[in-house]
N, C-alpha and C. Protein backbone atom coordinates (compact mmCIF):
# COMPACT_ATOMS: atom_id res chain seq x y z
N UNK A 1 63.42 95.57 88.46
CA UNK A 1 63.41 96.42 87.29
C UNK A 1 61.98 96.54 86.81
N UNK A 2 61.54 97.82 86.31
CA UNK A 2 60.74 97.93 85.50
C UNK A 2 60.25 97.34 84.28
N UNK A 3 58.32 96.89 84.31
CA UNK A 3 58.09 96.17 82.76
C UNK A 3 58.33 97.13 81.75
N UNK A 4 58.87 96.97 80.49
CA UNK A 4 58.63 98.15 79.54
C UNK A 4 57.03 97.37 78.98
N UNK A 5 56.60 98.55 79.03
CA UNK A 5 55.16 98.60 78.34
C UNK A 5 55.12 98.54 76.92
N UNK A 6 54.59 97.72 75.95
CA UNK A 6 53.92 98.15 74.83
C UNK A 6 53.21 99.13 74.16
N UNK A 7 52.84 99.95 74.65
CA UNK A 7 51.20 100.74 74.43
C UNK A 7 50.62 100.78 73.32
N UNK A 8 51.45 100.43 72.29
CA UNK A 8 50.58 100.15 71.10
C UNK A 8 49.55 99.72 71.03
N UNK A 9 49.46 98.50 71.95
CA UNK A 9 48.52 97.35 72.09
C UNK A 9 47.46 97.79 73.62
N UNK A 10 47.33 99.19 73.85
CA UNK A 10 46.88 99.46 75.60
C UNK A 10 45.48 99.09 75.38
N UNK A 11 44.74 99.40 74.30
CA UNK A 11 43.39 98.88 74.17
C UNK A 11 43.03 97.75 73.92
N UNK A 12 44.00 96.24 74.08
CA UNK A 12 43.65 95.00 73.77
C UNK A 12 43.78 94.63 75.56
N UNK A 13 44.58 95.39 76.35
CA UNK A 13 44.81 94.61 77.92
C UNK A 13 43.06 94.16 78.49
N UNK A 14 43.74 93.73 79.29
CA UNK A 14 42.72 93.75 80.06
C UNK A 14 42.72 94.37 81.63
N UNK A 15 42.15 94.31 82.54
CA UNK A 15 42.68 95.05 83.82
C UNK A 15 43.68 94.69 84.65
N UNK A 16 43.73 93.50 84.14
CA UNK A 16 45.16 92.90 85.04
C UNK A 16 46.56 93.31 84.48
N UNK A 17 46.11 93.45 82.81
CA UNK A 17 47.60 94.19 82.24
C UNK A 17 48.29 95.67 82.41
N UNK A 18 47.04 96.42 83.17
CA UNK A 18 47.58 97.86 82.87
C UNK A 18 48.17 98.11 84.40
N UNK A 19 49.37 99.14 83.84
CA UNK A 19 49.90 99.45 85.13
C UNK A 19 49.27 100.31 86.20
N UNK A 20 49.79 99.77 87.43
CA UNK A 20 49.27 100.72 88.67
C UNK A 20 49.75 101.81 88.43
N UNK A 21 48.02 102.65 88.69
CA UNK A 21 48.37 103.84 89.10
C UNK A 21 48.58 104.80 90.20
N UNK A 22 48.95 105.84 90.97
CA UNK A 22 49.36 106.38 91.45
C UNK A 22 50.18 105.36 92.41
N UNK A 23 51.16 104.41 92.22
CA UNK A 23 52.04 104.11 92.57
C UNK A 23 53.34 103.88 92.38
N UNK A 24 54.29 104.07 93.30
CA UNK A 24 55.50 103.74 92.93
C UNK A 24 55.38 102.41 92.90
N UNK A 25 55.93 101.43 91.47
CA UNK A 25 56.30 100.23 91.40
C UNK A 25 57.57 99.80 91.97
N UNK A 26 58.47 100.38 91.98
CA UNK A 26 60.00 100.56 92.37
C UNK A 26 60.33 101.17 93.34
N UNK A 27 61.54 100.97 94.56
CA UNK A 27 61.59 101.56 94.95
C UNK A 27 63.16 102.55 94.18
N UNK A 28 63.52 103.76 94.90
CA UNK A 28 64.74 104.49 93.82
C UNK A 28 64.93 104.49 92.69
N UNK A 29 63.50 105.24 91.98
CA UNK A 29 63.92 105.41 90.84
C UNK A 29 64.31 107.09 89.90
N UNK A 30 64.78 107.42 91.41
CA UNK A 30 65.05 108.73 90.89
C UNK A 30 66.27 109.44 89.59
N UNK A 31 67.22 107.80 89.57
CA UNK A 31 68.19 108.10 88.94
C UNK A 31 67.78 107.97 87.50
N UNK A 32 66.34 107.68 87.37
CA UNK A 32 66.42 107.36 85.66
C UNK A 32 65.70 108.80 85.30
N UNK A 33 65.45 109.86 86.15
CA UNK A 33 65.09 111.16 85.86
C UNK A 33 66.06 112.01 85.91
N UNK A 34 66.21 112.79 85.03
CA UNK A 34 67.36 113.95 85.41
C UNK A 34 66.20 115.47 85.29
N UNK A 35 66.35 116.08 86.65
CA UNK A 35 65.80 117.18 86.89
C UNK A 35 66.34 118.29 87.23
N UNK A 36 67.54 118.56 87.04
CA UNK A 36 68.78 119.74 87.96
C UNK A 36 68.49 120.78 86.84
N UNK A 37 67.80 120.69 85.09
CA UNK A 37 68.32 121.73 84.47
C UNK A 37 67.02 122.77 84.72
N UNK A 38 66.32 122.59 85.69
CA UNK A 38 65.17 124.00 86.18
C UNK A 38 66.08 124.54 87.46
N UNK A 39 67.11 124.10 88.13
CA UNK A 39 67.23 124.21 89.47
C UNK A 39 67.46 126.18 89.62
N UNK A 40 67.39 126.81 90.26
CA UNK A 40 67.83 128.01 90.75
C UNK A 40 68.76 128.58 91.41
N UNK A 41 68.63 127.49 92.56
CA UNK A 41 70.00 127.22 93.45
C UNK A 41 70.42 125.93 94.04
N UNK A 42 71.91 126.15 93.92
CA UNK A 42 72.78 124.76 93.23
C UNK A 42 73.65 124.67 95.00
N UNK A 43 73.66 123.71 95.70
CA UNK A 43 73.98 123.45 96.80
C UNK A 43 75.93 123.25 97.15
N UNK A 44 75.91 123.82 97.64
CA UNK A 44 77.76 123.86 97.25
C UNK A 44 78.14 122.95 99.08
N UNK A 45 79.29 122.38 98.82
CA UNK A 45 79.71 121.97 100.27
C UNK A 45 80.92 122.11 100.60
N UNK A 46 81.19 122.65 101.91
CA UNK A 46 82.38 123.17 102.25
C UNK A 46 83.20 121.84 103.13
N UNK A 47 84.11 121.22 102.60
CA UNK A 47 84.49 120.31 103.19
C UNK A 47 85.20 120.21 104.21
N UNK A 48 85.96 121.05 104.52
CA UNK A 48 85.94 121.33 106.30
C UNK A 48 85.03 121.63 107.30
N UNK A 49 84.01 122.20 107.27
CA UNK A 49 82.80 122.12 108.21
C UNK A 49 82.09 120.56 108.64
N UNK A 50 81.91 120.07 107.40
CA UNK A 50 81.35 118.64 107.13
C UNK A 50 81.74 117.32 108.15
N UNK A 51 80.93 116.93 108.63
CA UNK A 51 81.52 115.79 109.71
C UNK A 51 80.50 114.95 109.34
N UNK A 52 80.06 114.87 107.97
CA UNK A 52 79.29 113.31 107.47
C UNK A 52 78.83 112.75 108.50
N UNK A 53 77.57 113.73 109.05
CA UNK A 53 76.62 112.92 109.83
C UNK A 53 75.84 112.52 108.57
N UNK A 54 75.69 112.69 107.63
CA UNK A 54 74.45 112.13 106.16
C UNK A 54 73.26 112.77 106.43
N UNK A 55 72.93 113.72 107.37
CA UNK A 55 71.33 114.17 107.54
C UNK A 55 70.90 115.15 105.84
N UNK A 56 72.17 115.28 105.27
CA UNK A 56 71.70 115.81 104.11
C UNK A 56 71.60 114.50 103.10
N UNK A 57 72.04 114.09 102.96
CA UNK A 57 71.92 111.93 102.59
C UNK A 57 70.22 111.51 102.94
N UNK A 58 70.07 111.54 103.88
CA UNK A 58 69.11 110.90 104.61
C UNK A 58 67.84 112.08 104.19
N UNK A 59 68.14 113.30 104.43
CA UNK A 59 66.73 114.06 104.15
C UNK A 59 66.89 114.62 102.26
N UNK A 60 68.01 114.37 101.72
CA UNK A 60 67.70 114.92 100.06
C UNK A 60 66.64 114.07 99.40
N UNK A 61 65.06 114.60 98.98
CA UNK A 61 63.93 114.02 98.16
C UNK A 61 64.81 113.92 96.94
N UNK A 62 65.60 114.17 96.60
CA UNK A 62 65.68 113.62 94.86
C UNK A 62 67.03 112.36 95.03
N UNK A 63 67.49 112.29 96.14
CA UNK A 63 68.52 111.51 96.22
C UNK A 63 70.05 111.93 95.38
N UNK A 64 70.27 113.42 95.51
CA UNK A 64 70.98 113.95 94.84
C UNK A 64 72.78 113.93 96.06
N UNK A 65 72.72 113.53 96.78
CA UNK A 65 73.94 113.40 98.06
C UNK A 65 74.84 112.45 97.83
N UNK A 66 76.28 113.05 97.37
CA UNK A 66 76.85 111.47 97.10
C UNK A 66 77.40 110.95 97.90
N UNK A 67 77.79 109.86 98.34
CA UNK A 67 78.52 109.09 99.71
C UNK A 67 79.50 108.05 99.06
N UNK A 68 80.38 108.42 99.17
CA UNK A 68 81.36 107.12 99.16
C UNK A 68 82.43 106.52 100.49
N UNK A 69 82.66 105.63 100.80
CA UNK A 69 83.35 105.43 101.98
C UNK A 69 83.01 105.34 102.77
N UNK A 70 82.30 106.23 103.43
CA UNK A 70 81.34 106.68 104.53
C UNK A 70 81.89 108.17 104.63
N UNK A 71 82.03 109.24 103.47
CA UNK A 71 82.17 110.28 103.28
C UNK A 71 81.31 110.75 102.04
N UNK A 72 80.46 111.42 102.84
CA UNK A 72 80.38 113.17 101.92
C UNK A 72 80.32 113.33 100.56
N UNK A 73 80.60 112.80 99.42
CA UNK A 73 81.65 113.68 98.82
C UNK A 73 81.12 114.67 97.57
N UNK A 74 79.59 115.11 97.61
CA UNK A 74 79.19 116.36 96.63
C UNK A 74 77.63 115.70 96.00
N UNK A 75 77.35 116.52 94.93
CA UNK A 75 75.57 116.30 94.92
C UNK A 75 75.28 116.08 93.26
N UNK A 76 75.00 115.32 93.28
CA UNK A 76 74.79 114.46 91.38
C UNK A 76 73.87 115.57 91.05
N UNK A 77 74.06 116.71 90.25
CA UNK A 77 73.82 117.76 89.84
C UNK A 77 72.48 117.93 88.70
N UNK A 78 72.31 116.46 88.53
CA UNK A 78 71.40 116.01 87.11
C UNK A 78 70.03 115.98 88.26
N UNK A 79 70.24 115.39 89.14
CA UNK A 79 68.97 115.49 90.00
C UNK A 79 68.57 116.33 90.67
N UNK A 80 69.60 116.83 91.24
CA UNK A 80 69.40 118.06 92.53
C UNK A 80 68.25 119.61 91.88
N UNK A 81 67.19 119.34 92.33
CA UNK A 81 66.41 121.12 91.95
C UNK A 81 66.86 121.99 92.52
N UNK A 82 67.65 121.61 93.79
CA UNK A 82 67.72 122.94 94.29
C UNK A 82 66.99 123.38 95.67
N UNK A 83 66.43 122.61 96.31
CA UNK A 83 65.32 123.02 97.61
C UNK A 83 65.62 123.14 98.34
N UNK A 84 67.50 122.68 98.63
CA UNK A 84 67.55 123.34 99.84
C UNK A 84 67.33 122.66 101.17
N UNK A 85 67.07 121.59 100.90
CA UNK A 85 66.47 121.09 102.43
C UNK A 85 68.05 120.75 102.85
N UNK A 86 68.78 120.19 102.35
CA UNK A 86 70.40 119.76 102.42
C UNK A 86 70.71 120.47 103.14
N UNK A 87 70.78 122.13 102.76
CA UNK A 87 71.43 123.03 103.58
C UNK A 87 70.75 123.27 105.01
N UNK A 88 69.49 123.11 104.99
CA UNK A 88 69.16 123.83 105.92
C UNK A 88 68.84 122.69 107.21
N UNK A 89 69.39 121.33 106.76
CA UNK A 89 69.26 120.29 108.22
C UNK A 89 70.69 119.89 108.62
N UNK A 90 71.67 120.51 107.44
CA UNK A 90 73.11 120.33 108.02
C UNK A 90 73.02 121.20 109.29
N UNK A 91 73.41 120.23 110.29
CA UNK A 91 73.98 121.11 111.62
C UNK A 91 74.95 121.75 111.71
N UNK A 92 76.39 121.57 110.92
CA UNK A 92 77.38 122.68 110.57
C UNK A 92 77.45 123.37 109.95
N UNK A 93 76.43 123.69 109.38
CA UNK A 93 76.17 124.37 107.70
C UNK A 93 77.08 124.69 106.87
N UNK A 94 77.53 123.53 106.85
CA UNK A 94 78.71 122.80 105.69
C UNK A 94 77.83 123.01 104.15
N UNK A 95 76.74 122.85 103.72
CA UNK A 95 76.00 123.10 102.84
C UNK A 95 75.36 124.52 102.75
N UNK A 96 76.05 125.79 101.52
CA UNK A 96 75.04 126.53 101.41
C UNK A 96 74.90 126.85 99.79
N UNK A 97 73.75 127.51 99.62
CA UNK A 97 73.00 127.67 98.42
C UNK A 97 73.42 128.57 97.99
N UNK A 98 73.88 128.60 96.22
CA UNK A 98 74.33 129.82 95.94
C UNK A 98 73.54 129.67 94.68
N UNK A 99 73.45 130.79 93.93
CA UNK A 99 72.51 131.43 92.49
C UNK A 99 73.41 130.21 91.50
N UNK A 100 72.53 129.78 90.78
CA UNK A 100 73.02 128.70 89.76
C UNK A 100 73.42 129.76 88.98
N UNK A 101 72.95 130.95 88.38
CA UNK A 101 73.35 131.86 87.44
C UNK A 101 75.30 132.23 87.90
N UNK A 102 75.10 132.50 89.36
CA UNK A 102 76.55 132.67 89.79
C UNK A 102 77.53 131.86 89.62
N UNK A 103 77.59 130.33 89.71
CA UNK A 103 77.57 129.15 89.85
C UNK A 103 77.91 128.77 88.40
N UNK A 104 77.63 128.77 87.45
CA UNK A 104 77.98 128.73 85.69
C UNK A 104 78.77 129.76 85.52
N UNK A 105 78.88 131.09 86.45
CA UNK A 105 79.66 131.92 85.89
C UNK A 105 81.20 131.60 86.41
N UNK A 106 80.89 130.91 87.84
CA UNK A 106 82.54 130.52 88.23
C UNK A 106 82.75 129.73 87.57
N UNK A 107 81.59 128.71 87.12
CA UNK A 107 82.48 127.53 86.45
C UNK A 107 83.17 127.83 85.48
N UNK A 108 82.38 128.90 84.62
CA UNK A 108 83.43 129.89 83.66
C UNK A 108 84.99 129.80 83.57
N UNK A 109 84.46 130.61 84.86
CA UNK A 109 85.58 131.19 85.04
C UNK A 109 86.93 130.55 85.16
N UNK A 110 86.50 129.21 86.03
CA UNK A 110 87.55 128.24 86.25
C UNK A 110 87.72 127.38 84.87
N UNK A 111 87.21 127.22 84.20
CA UNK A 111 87.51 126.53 82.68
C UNK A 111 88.64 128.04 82.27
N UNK A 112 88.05 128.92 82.26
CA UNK A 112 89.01 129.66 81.30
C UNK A 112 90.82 129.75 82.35
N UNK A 113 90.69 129.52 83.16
CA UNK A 113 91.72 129.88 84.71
C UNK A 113 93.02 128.48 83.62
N UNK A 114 91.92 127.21 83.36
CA UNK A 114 92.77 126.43 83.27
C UNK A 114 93.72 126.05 81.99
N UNK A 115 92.79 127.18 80.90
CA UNK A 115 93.52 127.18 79.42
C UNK A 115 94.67 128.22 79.46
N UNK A 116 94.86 129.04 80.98
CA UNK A 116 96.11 129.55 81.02
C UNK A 116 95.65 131.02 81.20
N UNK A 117 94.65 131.19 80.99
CA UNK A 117 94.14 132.87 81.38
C UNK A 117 94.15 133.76 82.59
């Protein structure tokens, strides 16, 4: 785990107190960032194509791929920007990219589907 810093006090350290810079101290700490609300396009997965080889697991930079079991099962939405690399190293192209604008509008749509509309 991470030190929490003081900084009140950053001008009393000395050089041994201040944190490294340009390094990661940690390794995975992507989950304490949430970055999905710039994204453009939002990665959708078709679960019949999908044969959970994980190359979208293994190559997502934000660590946005969820796995449970040893399945698949969708993309933590708080992290995911959107880049795309998911889709485009799936070999079944079980993963494709659709307009986040489109994407809020189904979700719409399906909220209103379920109040009976």
């Amino acid at each position: 785990m991470s030190k929490n810093w003081d900084y009140s006090k950053i001008r009393q350290w000395t050089w041994r107190e201040h944190p490294l810079g340009a390094v990661i101290p940690e390794a995975a700490t992507a989950d304490h960032y949430e970055t999905g609300g710039w994204r453009s396009l939002r990665p959708v997965l078709d679960r019949e194509k999908c044969i959970d080889c994980f190359f979208c697991f293994i190559y997502c930079p934000d660590s946005s791929v969820m796995v449970q079991e040893d399945k698949m099962t969708g993309f933590k939405l708080q992290h995911c920007k959107g880049c795309g690399i998911c889709a485009h190293e799936c070999p079944k192209e079980a993963i494709t990219m659709i307009n986040e604008a489109e994407a809020k509008g189904l979700e719409t749509c399906a909220a209103d589907n379920k109040d009976g509309a």
